[in-house]
N, C-alpha and C. Protein backbone atom coordinates (compact mmCIF):
# COMPACT_ATOMS: atom_id res chain seq x y z
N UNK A 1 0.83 -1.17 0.00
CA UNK A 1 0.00 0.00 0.00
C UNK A 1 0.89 1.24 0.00
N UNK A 2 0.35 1.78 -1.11
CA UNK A 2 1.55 3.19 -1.00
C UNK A 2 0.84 4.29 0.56
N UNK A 3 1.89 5.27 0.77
CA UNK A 3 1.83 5.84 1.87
C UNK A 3 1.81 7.26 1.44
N UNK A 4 1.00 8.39 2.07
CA UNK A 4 1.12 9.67 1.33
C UNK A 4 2.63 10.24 2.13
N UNK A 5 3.47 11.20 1.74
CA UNK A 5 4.40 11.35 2.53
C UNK A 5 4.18 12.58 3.92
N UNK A 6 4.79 12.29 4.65
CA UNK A 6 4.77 13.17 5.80
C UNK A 6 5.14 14.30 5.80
N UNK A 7 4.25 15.93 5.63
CA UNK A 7 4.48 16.49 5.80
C UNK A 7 5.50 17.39 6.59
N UNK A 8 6.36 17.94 6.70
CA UNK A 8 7.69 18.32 8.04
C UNK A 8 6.62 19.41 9.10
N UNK A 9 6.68 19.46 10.37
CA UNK A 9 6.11 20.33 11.05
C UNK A 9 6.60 21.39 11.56
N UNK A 10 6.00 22.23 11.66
CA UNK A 10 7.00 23.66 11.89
C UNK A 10 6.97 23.82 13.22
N UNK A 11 8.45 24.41 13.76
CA UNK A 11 9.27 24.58 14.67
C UNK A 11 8.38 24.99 15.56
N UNK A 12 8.39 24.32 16.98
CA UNK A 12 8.05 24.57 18.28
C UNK A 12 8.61 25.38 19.14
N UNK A 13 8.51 26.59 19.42
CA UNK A 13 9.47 26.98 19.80
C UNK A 13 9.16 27.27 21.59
N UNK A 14 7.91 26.88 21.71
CA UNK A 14 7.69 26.51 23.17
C UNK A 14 8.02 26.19 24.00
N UNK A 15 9.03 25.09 23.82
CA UNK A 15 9.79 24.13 24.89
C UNK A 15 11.12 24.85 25.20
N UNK A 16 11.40 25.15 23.56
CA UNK A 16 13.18 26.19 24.05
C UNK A 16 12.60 27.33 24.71
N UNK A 17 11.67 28.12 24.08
CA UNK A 17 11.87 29.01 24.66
C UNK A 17 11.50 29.58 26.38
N UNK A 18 10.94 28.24 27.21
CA UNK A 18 10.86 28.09 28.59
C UNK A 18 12.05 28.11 28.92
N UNK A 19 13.26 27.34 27.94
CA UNK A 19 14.20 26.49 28.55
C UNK A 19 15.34 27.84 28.43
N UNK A 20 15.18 28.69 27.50
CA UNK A 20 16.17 29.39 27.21
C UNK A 20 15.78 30.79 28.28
N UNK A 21 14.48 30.81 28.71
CA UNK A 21 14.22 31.77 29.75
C UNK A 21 13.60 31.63 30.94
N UNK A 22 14.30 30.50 31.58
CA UNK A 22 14.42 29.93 32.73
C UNK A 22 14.95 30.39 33.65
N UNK A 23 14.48 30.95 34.66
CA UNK A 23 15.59 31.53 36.16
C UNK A 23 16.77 30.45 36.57
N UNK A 24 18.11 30.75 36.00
CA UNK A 24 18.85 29.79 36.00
C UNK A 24 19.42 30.15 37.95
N UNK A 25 19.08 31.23 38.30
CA UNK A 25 19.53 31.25 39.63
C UNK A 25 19.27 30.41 41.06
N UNK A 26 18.18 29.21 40.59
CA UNK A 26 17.78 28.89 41.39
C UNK A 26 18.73 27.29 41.42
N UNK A 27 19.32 27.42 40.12
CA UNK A 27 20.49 25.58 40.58
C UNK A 27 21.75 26.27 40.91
N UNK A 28 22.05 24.88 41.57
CA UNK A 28 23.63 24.81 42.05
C UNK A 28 24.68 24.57 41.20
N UNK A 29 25.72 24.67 41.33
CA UNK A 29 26.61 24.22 40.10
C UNK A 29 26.71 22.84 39.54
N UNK A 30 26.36 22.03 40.08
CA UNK A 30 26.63 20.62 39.60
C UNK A 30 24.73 20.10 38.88
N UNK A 31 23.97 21.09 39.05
CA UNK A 31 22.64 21.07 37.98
C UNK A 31 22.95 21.89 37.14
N UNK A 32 24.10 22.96 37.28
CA UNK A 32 24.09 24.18 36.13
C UNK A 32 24.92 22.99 35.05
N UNK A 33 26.19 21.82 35.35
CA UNK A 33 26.72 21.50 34.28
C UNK A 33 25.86 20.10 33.93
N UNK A 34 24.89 19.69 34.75
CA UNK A 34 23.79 18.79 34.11
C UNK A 34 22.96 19.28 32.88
N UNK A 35 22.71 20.31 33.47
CA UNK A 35 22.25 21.37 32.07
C UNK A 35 22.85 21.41 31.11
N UNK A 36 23.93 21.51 31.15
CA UNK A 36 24.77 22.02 29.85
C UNK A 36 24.87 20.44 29.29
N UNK A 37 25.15 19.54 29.80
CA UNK A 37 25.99 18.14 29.34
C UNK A 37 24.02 17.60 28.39
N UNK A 38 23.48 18.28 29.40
CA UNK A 38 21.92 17.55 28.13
C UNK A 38 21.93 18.61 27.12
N UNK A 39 21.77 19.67 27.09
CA UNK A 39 21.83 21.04 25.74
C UNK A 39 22.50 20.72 25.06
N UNK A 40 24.00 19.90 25.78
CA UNK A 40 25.61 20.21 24.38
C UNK A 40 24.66 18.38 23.20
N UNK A 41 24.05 17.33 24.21
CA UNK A 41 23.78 16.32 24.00
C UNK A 41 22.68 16.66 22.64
N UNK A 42 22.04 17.53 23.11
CA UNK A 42 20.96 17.88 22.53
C UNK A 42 20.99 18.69 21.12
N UNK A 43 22.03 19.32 21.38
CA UNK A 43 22.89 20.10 19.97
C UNK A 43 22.65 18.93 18.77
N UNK A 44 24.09 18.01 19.67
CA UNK A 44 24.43 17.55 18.82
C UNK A 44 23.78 16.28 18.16
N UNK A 45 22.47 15.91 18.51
CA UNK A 45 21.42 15.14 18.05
C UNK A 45 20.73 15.86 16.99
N UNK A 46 20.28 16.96 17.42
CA UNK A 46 19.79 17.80 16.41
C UNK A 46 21.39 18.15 14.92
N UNK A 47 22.34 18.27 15.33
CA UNK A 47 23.07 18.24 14.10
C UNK A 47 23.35 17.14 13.36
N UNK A 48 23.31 16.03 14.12
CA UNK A 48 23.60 14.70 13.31
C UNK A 48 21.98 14.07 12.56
N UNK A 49 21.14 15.00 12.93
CA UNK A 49 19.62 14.97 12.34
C UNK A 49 20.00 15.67 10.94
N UNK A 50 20.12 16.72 11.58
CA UNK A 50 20.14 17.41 10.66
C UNK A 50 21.28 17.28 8.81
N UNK A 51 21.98 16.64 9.54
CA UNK A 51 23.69 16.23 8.74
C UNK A 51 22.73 14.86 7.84
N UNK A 52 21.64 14.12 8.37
CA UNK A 52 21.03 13.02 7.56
C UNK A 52 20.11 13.70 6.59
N UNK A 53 19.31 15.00 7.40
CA UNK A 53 18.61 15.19 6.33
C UNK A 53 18.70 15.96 4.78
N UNK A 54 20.47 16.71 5.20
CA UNK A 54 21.23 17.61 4.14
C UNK A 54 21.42 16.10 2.95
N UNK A 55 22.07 15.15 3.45
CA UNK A 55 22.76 14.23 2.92
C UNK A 55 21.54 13.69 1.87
N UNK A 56 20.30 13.62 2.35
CA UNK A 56 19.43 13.01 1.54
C UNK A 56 18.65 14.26 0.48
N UNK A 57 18.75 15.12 0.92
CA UNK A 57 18.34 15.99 -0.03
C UNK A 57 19.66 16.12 -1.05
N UNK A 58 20.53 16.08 -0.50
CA UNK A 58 21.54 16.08 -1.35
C UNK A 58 21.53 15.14 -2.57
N UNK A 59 21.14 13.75 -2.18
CA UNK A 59 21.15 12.80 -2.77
C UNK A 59 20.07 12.60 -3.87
N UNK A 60 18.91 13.22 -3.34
CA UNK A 60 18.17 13.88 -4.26
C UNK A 60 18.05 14.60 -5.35
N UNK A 61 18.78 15.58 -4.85
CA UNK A 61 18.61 16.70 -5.74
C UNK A 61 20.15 16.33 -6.89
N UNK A 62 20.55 15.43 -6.56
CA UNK A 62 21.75 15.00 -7.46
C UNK A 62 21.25 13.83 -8.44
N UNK A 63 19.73 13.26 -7.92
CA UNK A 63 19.31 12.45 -8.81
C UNK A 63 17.91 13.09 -9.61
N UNK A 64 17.99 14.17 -9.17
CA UNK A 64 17.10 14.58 -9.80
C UNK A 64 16.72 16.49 -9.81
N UNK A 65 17.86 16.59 -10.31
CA UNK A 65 18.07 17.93 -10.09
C UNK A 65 17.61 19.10 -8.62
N UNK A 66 17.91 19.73 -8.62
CA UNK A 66 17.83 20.91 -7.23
C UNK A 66 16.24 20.84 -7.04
N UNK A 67 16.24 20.47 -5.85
CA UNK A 67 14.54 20.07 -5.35
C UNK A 67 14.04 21.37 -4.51
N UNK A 68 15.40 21.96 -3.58
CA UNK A 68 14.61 23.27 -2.77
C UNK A 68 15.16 24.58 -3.15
């Protein structure tokens, strides 16, 4: 059965933007670098997402000329 394809959904920016305006004064130092060690984690999930989805458009648009 063919499948229609999945639309991409646009950016939430809800969750960062709690996270990015958060009273950071209320942790101690060893939650301030828990913080950081999930954000740097979190980066870099989102770049290696992101690094799959260049690669396939890439791959695309090389089989079938420039798609975006």
């Amino acid at each position: 059965m063919f499948e229609e394809p999945v639309e991409p959904r646009a950016f939430n920016r809800g969750a960062l933007n709690e996270t990015t305006h958060e009273d950071l004064e209320v942790y101690g130092v060893s939650e301030l670098e828990e913080r950081i060690e999930a954000l740097q984690a979190e980066i870099a999930r989102t770049r290696a997402f992101l690094d799959k989805k260049r690669a396939g458009r890439d791959a695309a648009n090389a089989l079938f000329g420039r798609l975006d």
